[in-house]
Every structure is written in C-alpha cells, then in structure tokens.
Protein backbone atom coordinates (compact mmCIF):
# COMPACT_ATOMS: atom_id res chain seq x y z
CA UNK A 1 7.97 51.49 14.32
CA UNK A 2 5.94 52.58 11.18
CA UNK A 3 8.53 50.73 8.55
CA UNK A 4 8.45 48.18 11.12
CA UNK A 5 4.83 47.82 11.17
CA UNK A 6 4.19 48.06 7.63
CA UNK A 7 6.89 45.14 6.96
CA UNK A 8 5.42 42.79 9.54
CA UNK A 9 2.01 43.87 7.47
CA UNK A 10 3.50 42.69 4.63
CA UNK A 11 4.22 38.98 4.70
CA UNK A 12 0.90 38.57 7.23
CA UNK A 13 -2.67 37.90 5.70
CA UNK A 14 -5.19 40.56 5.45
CA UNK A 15 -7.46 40.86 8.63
CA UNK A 16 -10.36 39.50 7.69
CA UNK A 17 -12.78 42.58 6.29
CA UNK A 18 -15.93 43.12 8.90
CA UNK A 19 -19.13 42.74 7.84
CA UNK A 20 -21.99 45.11 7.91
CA UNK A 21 -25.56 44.29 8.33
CA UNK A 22 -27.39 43.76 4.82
CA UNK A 23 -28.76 46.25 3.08
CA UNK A 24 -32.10 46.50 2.78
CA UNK A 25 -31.49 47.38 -1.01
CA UNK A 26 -31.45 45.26 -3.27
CA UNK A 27 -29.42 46.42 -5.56
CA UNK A 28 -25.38 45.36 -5.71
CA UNK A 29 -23.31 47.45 -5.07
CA UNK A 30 -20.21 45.42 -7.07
CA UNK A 31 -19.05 41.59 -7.20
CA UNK A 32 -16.33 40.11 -5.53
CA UNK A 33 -13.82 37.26 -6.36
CA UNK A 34 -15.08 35.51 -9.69
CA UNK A 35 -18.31 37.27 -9.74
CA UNK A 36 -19.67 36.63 -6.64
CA UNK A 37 -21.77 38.83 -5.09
CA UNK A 38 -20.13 41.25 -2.72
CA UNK A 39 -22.77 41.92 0.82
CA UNK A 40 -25.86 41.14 -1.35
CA UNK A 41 -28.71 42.45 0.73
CA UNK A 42 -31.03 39.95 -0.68
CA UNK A 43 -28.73 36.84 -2.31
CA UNK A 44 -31.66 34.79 -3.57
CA UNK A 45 -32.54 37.95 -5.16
CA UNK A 46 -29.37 37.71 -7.82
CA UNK A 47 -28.39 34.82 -9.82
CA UNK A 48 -25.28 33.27 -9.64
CA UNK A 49 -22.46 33.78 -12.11
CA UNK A 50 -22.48 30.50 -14.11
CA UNK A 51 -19.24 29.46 -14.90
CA UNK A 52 -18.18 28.31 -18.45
CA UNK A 53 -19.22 24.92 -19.78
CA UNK A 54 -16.73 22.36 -18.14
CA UNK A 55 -15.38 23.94 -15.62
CA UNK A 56 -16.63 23.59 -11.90
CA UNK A 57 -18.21 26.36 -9.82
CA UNK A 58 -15.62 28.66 -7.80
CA UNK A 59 -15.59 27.03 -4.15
CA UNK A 60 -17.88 24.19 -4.84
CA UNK A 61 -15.97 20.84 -4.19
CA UNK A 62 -15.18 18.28 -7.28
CA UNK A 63 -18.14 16.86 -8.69
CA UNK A 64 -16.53 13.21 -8.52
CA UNK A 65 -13.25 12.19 -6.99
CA UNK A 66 -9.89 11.47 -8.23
CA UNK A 67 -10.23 8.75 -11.13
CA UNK A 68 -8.75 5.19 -10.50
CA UNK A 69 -5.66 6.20 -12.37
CA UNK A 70 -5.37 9.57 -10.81
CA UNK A 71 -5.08 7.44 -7.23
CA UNK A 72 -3.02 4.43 -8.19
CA UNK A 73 -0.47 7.84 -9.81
CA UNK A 74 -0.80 9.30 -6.41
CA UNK A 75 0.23 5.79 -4.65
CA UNK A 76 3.40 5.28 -7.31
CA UNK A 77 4.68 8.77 -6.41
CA UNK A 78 4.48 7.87 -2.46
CA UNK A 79 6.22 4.53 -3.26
CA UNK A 80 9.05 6.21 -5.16
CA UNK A 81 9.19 9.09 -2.88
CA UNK A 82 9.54 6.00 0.41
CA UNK A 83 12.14 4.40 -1.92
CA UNK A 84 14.41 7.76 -2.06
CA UNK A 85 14.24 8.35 1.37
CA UNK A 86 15.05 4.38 2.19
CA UNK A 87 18.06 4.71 -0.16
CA UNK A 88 19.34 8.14 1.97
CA UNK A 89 19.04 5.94 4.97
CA UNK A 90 21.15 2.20 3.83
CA UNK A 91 23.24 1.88 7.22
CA UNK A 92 26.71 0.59 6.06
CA UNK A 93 27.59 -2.61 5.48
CA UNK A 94 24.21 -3.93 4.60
CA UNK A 95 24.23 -6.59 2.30
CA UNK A 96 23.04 -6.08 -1.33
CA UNK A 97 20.34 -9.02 -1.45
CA UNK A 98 18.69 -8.06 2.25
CA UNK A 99 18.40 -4.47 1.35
CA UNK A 100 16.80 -5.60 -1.93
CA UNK A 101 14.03 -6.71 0.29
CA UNK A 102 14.18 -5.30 3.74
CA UNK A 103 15.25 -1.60 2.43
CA UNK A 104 11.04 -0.51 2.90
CA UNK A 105 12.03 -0.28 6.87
CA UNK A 106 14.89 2.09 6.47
CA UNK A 107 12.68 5.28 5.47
CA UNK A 108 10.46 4.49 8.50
CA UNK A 109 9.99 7.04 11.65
CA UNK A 110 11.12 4.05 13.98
CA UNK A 111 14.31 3.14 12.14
CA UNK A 112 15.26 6.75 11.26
CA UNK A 113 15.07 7.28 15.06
CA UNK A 114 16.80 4.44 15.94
CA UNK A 115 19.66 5.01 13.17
CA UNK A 116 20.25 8.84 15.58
CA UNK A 117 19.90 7.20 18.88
CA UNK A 118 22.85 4.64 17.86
CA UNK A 119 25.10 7.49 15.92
CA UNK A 120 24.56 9.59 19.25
CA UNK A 121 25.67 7.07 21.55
CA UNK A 122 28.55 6.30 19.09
CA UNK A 123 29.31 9.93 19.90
CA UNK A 124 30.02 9.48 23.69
CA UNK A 125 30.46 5.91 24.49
CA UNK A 126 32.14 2.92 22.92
CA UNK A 127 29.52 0.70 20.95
CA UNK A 128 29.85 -2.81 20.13
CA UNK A 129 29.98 -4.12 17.26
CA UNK A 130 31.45 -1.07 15.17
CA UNK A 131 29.26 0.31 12.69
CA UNK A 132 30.85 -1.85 9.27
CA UNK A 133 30.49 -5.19 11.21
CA UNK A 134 26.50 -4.23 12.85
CA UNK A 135 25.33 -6.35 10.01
CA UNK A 136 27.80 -8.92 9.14
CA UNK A 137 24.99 -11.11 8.65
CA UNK A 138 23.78 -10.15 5.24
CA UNK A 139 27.06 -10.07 3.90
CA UNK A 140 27.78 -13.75 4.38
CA UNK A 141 24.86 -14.88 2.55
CA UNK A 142 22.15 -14.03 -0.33
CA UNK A 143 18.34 -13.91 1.68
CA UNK A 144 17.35 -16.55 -0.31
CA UNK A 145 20.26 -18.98 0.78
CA UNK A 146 18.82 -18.90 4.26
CA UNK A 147 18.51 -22.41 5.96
CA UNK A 148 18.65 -22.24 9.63
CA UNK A 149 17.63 -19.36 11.99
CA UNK A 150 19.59 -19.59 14.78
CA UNK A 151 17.91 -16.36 17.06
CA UNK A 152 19.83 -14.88 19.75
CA UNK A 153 18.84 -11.74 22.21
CA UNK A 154 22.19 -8.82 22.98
CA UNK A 155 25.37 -8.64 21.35
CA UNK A 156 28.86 -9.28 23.52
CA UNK A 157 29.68 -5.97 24.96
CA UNK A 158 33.00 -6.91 25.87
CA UNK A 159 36.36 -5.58 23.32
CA UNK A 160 36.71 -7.36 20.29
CA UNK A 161 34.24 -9.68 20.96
CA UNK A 162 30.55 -8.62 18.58
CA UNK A 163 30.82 -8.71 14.66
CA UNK A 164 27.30 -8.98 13.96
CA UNK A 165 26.59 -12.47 13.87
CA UNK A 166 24.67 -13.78 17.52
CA UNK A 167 27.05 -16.11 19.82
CA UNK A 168 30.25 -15.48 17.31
CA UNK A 169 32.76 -14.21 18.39
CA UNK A 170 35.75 -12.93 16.59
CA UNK A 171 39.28 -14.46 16.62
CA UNK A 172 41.45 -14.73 18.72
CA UNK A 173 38.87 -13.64 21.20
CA UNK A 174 38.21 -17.03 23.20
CA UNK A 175 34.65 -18.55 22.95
CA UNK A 176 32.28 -17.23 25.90
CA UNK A 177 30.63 -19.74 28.14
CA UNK A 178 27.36 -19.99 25.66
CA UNK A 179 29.97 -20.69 22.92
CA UNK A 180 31.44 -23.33 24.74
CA UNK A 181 28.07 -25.09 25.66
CA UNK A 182 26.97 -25.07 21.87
CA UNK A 183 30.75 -26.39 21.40
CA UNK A 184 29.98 -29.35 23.92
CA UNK A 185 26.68 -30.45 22.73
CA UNK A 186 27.81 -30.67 18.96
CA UNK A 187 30.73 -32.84 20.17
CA UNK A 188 28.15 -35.45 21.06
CA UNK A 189 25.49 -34.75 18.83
CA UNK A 190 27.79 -34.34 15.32
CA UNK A 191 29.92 -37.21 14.85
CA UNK A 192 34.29 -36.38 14.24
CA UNK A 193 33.00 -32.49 15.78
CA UNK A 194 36.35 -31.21 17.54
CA UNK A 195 36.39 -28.13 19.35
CA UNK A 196 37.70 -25.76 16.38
CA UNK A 197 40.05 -24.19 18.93
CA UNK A 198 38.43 -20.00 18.26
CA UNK A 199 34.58 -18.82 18.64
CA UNK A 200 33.97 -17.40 15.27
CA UNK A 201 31.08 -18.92 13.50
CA UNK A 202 31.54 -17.32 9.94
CA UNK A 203 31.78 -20.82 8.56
CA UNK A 204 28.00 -21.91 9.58
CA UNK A 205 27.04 -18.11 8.58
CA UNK A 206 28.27 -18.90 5.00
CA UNK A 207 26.31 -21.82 4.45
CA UNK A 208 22.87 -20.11 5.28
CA UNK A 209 22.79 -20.34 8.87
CA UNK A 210 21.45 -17.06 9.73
CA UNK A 211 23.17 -16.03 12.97
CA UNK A 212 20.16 -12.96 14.14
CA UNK A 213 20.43 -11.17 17.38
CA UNK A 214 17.66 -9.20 17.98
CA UNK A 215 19.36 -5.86 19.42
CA UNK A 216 22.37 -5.68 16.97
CA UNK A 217 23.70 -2.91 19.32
CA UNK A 218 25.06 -2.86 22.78
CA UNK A 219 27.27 -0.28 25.02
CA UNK A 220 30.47 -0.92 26.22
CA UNK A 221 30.10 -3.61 29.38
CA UNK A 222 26.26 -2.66 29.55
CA UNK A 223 24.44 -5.57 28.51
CA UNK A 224 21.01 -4.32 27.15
CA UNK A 225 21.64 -0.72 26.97
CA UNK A 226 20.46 -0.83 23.43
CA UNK A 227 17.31 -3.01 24.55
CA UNK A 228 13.59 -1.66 23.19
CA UNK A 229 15.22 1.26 21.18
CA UNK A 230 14.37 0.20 17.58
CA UNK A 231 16.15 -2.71 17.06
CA UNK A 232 13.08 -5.41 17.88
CA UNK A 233 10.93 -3.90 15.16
CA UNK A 234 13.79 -4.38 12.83
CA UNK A 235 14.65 -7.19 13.66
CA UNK A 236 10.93 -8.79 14.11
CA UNK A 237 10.45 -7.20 10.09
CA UNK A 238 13.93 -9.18 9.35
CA UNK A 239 12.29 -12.91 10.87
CA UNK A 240 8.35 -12.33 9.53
CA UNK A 241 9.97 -11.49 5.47
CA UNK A 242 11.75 -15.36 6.08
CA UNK A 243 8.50 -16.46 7.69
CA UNK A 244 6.54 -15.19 4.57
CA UNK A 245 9.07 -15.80 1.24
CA UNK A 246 10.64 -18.48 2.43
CA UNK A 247 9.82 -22.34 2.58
CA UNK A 248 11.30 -25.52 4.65
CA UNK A 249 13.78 -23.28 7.18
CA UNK A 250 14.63 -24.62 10.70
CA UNK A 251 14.27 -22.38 13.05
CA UNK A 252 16.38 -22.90 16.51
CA UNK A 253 14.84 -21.14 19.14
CA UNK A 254 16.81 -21.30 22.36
CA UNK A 255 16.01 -19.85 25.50
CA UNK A 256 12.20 -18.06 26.22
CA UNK A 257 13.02 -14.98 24.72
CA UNK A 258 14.08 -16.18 21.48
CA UNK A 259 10.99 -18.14 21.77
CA UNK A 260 8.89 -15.32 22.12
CA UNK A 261 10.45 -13.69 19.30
CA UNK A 262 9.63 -16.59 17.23
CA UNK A 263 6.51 -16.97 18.56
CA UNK A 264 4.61 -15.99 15.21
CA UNK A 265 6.84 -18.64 12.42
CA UNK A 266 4.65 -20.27 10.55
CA UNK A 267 4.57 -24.30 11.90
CA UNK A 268 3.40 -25.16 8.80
CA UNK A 269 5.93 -23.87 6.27
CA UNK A 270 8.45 -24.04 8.48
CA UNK A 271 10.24 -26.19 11.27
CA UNK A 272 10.60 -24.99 15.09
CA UNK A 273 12.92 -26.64 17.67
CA UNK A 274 12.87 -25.18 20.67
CA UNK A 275 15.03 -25.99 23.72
CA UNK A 276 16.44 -23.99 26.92
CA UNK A 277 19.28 -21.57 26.44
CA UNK A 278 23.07 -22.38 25.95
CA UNK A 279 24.26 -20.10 29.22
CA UNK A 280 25.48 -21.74 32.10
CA UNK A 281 22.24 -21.16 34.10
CA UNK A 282 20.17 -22.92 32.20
CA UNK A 283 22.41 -25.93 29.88
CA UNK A 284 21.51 -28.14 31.74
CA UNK A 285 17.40 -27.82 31.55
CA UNK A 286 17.30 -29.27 28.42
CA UNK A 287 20.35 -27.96 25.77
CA UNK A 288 22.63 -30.43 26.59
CA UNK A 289 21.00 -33.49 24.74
CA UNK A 290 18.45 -31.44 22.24
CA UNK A 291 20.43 -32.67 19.65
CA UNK A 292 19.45 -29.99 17.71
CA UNK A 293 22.31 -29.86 14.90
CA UNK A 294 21.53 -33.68 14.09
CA UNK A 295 17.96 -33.34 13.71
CA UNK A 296 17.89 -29.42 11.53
CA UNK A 297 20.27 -31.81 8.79
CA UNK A 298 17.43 -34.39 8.80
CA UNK A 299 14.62 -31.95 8.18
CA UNK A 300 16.71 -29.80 6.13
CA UNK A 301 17.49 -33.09 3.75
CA UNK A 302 13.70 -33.89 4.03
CA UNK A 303 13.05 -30.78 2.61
CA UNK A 304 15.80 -31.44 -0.38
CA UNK A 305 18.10 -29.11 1.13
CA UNK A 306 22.17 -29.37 1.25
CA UNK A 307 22.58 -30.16 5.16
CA UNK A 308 24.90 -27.84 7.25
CA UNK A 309 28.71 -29.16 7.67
CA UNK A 310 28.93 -28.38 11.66
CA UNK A 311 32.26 -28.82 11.83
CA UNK A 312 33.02 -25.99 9.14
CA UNK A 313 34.24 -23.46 11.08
C-alpha cells in the first residue's frame, strides 16, 4: 500500500498547502514563486518584485491582445489544420473538381458521423448504391459544367438498381415506373425522343445535368432508412455552392419535397420549374404536359448555353 500510495502521489498534483492566519509581523519570512511574497502578514507593507524592463508581471494578464498578424496566423493554422483532416476523410469515388470545392464539409462533426453510421450499416446490411458508385455524380462532370439540377429524394433500394445518379438506373435493370413517366413525357415534349430501350441516364449526366438525390444512401428494400442521418446537410451544402458560384442553371424541381429542398435557389440568378412528381400517384397532377425538357433548352440557349440533347442516352 505504501509504494502504492506514493506512486499514485506521484503523477497527482500537490494538495493545495493550507493557509494560516497572517502574522501579525511584519516581517517575511521568505518569497515564493518569482519573488512573491510568501503569507505576508501585512502585503501593502512590501513592495512588489518589479520584473525586468519588457517583460510582463508574473500572473498579470497581457497588456494588449494578440496583434492582427498574430490572429489572422492563428486562423491560417485552423484552416490548414480543417484541410488535413478533410483530406483524411475524401469518401471514394468523389470527383476531383467537387472535392476541390465541397471538400470543407468532409472534416465536419456531421459528415464524420455520417461517414461511421453508413460504414456501420455497410457492416450488417446490404447498402445501395455500393460505396465506389455513392457519388457517380461528380465523376461525370467538372462543377463548373453544371447546367440543369434535376433534384430527387431516396435512392432505389432494390439489386442493381442505384449508381449514384437520382432516377438512373443501371443497365440492364429495366426503368422503374418514375423512369418510365419521365420517358413518356419527353416522347411528346422532345421531338424524334424514342424510348432508349434501358433506364440509365449517364448520357444527360455527362452533359451537365446534375442528377442529385438528396439521401445518396438507402438499405436494402427499406426506402428511407438512410433518411435525416447526414445526408440533407450534405447534400443542401452540395445545391447552396451551385446557388452561390454559379450563374443561368435550370433547376427542375419535381414533387414538394424536392421543392422544399430548393426552396432557397436564388430566382434571380437562376431558373426554377417546378411541377408534381414523376411517380404514378401523382403524373398526372401536372408532369405529364410540364414540358419541362423543351422549355430548360430555351432558357439554357437564352442564357448562351449549349442545350441538352434529350435523346442522348
């Protein structure tokens, strides 16, 4: 117990030394730490050590605070140290351009969390899409190439269905009902459209038609099992950068929730064309005849921007 004892007293502080009552002399008796008087009876009675020219008093505070160049140093060190921890934290298969830009959410608490919820779940469940295809869409083109947001809500949680781009699908899955919708409005609104026969959209995706779900996520045959985990914020950071850098996009907003999402785009710099959803419960309140496709080439070539070939697919 005594080596014990005399360990534990080792790597603890001191106890804190208990005071007696002054002295009534007033005479020192020694000094303490850097001269200080040690249980002066009378304090006012002894001067206080001056310290050399230029330096500050021991246990005063600074006399002024940290210069301008001391704090911008101080902000540049944070910065860099943010940027390290982003560059630990690049999920895979993010494209080169978007993390150029979008890289400042990858060191943050929410997307750190986010990044072990979906590598747990990976651990005991299928996930859709698999981890090289979660963000197909900043592979298929640079951030500045965007020209259409087309925003959509959960990934397909059925097999071989999700590869990171909203309502794509990958071949030879066949197109789901939404798919089909989008498939039957184009044929009347795009002139020679013909069903292209498969429901993968790479070939708008390439062009700068940004495909953007905004839970890029899902569990096997759980639709929104990945919902209000991390994924919004991300997403939400993804939609305001375009908002804020970019000039002249259309953005498609289909169905209230996408809506919602895109509730905060910028009118002004931007176009909006909003309609109701391409599922089967709700084509037929107002998707079917939106024309939608026709009118983002118009206001894309108002804006002197290459239109969108529809029926490159």
């Amino acid at each position: 117990m005594i080596g014990q004892k005399t360990l534990y007293s080792f790597f603890s502080p001191s106890p804190a030394r208990k005071r007696h009552a002054p002295s009534p002399e007033p005479a020192v008796q020694g000094t303490g730490v850097a001269g200080v008087p040690e249980e002066s009876g009378d304090a006012a009675a002894i001067p206080a050590k001056k310290a050399p020219a230029g330096q500050e008093e021991p246990g005063t505070p600074p006399s002024s605070p940290l210069s301008a160049e001391q704090l911008d140093r101080i902000q540049r060190n944070k910065a860099a140290a943010l940027l390290r921890l982003a560059a630990r934290n690049v999920p895979v298969g993010f494209g080169e351009s978007w993390k150029k830009h979008l890289s400042g959410e990858f060191g943050k608490p929410y997307f750190i969390k986010l990044m072990g919820f979906v590598a747990e779940e990976r651990k005991h469940y299928t996930v859709y899409p698999p981890p090289h295809q979660v963000f197909t869409w900043t592979q298929m083109c640079d951030i500045r190439d965007v020209k259409v947001v087309i925003l959509g809500q959960d990934p397909y949680h059925g097999p071989n269905q999700a590869h990171g781009l909203c309502f794509s699908v990958q071949r030879p899955v066949p197109p789901p009902p939404s798919l089909e919708n989008i498939y039957k409005e184009l044929s009347t609104d795009i002139e020679d459209f013909v069903h292209p026969g498969h429901g993968d959209l790479s070939g708008w995706a390439k062009q700068g038609v940004l495909l953007l779900n905004a839970v890029l996520t899902v569990r096997a045959h759980q639709a929104n099992s990945h919902k209000e985990r991390g994924w919004e914020q991300f997403t939400d950071a993804v939609v305001s950068w375009l908002n804020q850098n970019s000039n002249g996009l259309v953005f498609l907003l289909w169905g209230s929730y996408a809506q919602k999402k895109g509730s905060a785009i910028d009118r002004k710099r931007h176009h909006v064309l909003q309609t109701a959803h391409p599922s089967p419960l709700s084509v037929y309140r107002g998707f079917f005849g939106c024309r939608h496709f026709s009118k983002t080439n118009e206001l894309l070539q108002k804006s002197g921007k290459k239109p969108i070939d529809w029926k490159e697919l």
